[in-house]
N, C-alpha and C. Protein backbone atom coordinates (compact mmCIF):
# COMPACT_ATOMS: atom_id res chain seq x y z
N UNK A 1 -2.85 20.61 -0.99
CA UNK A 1 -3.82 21.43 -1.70
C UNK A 1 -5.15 20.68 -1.73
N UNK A 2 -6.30 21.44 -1.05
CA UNK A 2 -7.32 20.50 -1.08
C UNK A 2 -7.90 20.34 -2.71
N UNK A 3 -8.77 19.82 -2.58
CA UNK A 3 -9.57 19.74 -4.18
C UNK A 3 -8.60 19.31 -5.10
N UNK A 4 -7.21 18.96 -5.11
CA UNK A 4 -6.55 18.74 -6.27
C UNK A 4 -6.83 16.92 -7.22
N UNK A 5 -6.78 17.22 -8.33
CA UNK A 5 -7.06 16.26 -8.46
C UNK A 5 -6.32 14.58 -8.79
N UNK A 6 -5.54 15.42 -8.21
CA UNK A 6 -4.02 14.12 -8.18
C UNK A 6 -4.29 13.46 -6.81
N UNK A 7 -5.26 13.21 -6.00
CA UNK A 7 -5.65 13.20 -4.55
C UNK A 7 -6.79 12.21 -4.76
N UNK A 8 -6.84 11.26 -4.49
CA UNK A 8 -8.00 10.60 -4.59
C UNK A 8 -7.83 9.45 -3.22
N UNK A 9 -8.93 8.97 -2.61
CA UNK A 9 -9.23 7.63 -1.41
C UNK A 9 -10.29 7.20 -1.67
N UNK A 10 -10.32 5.91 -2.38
CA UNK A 10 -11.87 5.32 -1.77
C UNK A 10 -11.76 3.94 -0.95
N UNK A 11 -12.77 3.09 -0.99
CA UNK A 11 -13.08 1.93 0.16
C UNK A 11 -12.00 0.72 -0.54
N UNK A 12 -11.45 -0.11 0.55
CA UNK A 12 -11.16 -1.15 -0.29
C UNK A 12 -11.83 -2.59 0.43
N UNK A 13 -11.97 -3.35 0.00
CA UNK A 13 -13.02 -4.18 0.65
C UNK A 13 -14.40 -3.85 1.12
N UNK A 14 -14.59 -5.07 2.20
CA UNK A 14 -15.83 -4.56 2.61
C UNK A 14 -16.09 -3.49 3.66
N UNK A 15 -16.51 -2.72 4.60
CA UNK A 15 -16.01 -2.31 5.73
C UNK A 15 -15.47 -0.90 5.19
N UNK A 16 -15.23 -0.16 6.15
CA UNK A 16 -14.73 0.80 6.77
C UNK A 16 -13.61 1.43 6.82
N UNK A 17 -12.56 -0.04 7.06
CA UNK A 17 -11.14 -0.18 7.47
C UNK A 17 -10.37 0.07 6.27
N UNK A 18 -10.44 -0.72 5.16
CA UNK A 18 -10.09 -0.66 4.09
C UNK A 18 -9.44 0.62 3.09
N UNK A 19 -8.66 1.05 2.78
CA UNK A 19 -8.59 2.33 1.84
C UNK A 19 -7.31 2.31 0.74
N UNK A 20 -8.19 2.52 -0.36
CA UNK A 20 -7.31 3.09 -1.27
C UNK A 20 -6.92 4.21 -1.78
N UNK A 21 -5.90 4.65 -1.56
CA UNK A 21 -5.15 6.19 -1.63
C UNK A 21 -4.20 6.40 -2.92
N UNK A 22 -4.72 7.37 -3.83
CA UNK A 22 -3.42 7.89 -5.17
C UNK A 22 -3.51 9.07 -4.85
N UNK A 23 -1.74 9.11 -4.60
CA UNK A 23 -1.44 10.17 -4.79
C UNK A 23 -0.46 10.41 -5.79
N UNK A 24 -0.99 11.05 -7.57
CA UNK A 24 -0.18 11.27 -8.07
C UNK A 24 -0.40 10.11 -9.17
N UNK A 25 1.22 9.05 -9.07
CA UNK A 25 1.16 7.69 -9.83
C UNK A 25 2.01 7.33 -8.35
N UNK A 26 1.77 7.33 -7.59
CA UNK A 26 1.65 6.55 -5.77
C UNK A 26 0.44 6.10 -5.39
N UNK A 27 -0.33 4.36 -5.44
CA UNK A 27 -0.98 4.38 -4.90
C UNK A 27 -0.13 2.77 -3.55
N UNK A 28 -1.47 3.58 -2.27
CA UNK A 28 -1.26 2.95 -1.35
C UNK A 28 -2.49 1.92 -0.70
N UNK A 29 -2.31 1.15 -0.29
CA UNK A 29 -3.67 0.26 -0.06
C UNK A 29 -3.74 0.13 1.64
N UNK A 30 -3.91 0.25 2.21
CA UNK A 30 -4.17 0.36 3.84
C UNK A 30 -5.44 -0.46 4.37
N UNK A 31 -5.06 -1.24 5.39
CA UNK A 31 -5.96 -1.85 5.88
C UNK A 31 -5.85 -1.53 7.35
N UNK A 32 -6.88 -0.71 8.09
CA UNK A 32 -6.95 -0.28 9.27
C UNK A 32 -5.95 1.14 9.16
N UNK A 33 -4.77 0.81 10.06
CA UNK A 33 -4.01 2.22 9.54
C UNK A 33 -2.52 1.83 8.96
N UNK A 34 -2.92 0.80 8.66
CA UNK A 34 -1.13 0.24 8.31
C UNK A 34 -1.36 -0.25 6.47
N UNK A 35 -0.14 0.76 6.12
CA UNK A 35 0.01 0.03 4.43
C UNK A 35 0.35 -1.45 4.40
N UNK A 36 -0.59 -1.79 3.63
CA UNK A 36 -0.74 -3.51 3.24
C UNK A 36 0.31 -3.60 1.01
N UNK A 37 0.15 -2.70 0.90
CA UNK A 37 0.43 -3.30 -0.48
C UNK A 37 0.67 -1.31 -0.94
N UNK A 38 1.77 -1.22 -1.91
CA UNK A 38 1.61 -0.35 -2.70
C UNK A 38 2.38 -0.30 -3.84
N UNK A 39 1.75 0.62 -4.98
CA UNK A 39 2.46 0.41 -6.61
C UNK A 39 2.78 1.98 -6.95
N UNK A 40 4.03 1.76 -7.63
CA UNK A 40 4.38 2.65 -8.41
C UNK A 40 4.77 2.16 -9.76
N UNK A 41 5.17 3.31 -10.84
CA UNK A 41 5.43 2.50 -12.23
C UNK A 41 6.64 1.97 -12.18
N UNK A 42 7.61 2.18 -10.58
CA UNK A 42 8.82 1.89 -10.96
C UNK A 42 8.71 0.31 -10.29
N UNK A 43 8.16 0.31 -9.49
CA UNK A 43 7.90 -0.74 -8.55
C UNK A 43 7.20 -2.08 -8.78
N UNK A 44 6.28 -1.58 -9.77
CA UNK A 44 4.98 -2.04 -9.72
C UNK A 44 4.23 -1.94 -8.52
N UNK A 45 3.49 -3.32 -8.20
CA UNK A 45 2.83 -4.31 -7.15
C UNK A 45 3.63 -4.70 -6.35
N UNK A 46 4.12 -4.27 -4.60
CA UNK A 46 4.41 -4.53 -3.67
C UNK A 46 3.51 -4.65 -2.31
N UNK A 47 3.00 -5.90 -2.47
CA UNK A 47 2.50 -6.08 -1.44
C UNK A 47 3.22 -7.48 -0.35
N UNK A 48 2.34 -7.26 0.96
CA UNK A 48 3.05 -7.86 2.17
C UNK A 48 2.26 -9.03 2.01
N UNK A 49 2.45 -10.28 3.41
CA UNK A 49 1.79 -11.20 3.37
C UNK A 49 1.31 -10.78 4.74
N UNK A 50 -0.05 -11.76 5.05
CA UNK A 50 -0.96 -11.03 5.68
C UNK A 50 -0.48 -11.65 7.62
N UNK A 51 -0.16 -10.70 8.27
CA UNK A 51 0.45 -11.32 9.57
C UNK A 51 -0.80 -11.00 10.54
N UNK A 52 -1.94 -10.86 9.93
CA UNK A 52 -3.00 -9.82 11.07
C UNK A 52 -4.33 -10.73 10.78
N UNK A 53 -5.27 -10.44 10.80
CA UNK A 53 -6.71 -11.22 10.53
C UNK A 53 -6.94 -11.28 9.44
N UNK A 54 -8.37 -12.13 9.36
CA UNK A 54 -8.98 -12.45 8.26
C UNK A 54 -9.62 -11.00 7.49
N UNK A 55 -9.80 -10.01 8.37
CA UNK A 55 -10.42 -8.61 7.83
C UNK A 55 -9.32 -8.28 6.57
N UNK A 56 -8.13 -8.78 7.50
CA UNK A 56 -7.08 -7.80 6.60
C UNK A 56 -6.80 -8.46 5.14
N UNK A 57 -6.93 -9.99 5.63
CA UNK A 57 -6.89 -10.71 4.09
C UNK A 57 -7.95 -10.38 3.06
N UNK A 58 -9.28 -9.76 3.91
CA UNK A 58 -9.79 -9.28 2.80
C UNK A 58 -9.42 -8.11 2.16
N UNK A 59 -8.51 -7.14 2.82
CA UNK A 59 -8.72 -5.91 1.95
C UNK A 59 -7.72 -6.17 0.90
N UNK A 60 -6.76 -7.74 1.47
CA UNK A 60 -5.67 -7.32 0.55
C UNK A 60 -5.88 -8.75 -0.68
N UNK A 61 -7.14 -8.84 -0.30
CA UNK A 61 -7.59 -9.78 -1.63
C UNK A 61 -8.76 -8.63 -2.30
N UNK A 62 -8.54 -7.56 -2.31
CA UNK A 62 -9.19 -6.73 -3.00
C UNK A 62 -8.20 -5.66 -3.41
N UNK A 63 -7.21 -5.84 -3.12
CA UNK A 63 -6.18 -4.97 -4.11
C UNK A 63 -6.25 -6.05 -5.07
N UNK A 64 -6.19 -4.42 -6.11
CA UNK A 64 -6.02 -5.11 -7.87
C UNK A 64 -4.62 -5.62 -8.21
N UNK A 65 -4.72 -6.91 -8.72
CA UNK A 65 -3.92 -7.54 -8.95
C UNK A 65 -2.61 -8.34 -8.27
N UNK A 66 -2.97 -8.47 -6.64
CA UNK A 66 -2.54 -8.87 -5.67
C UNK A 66 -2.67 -10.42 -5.75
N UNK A 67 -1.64 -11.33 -5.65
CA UNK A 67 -2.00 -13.48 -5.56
C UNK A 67 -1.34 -13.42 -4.30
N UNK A 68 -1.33 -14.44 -3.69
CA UNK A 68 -0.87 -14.47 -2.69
C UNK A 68 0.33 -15.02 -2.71
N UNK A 69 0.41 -15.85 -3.90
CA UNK A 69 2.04 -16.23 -4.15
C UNK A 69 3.03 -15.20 -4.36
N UNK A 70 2.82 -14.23 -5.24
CA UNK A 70 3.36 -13.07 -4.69
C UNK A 70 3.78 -12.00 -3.81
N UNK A 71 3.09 -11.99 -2.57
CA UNK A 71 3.41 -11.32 -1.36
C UNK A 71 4.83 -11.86 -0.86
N UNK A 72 4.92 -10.88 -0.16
CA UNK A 72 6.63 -10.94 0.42
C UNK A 72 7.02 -10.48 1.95
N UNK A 73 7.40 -11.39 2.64
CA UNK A 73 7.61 -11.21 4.15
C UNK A 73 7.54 -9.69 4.90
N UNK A 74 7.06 -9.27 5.76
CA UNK A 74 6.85 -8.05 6.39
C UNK A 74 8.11 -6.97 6.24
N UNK A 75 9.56 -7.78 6.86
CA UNK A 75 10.13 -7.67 7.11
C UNK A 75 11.24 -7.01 5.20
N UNK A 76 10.98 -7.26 4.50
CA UNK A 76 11.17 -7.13 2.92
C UNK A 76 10.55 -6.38 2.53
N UNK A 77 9.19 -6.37 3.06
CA UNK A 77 8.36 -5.35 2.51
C UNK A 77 8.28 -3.84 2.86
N UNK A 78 8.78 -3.85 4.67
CA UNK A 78 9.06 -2.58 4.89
C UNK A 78 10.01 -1.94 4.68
N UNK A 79 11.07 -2.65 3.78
CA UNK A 79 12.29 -2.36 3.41
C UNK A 79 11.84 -1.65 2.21
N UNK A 80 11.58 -2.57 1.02
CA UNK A 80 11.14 -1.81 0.23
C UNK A 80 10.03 -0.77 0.24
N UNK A 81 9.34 -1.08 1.40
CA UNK A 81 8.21 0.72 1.36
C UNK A 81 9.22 1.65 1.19
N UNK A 82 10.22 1.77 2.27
CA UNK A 82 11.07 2.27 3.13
C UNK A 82 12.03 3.12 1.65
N UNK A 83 12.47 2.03 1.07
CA UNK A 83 12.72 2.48 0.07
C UNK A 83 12.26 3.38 -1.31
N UNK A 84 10.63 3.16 -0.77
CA UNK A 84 10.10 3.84 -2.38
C UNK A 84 9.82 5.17 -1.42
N UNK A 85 9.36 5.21 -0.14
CA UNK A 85 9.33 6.36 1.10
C UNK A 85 10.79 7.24 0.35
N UNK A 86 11.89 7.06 0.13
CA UNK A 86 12.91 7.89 0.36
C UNK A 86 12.72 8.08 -0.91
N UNK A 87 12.89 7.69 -2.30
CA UNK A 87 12.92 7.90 -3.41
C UNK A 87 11.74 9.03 -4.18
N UNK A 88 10.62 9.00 -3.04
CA UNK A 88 9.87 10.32 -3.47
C UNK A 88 10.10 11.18 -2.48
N UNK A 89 11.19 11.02 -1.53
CA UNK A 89 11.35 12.28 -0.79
C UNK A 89 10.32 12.26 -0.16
N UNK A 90 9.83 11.20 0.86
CA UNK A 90 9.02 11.72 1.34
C UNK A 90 9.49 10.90 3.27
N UNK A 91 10.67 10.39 2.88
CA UNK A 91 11.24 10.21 4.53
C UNK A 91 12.92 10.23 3.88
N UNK A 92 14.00 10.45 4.78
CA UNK A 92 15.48 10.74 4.30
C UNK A 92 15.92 9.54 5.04
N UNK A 93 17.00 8.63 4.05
CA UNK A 93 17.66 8.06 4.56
C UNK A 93 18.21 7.71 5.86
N UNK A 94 18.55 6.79 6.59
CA UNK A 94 19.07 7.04 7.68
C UNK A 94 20.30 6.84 7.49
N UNK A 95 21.48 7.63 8.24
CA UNK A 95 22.81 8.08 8.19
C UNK A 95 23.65 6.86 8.62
């Protein structure tokens, strides 16, 4: 639904690349076209550690409330996307 107001994106960092997306109480943080970090109330703060450039460390030193001691291997992290993905129904399990 366009115009709704549960829909919101703005910039994250400096640049272009950067974006922050809520949808709802889903937000997602994207740097270029790949999710870098996202929170829900069940989840909190799940973000990755940075396997790509210095661009990307910036967007994801501009998510709120992101340390870097906290980030968690790629490989963990797409698990748990993967996981919060199925729990809003928005990809189905695999069989």
């Amino acid at each position: 639904m366009y115009g709704n107001k549960n829909f919101s994106m703005s910039a994250l960092g400096r640049g272009n690349n950067g974006k922050w997306i809520e949808i709802g109480e889903l937000e997602l943080f994207v740097s270029y076209n790949t999710v870098i970090a996202f929170r829900t109330p069940k989840t909190g703060l799940v973000a990755r550690e940075n396997d790509w450039s210095t661009t990307t460390g910036g967007h994801m030193s501009a998510v709120p409330g992101n340390s870097k001691e906290d980030r968690i291997s790629g490989s963990e992290f797409e698990k748990r996307y993967n996981e919060m993905l199925e729990s809003y129904g928005l990809i189905k399990a695999d069989s």
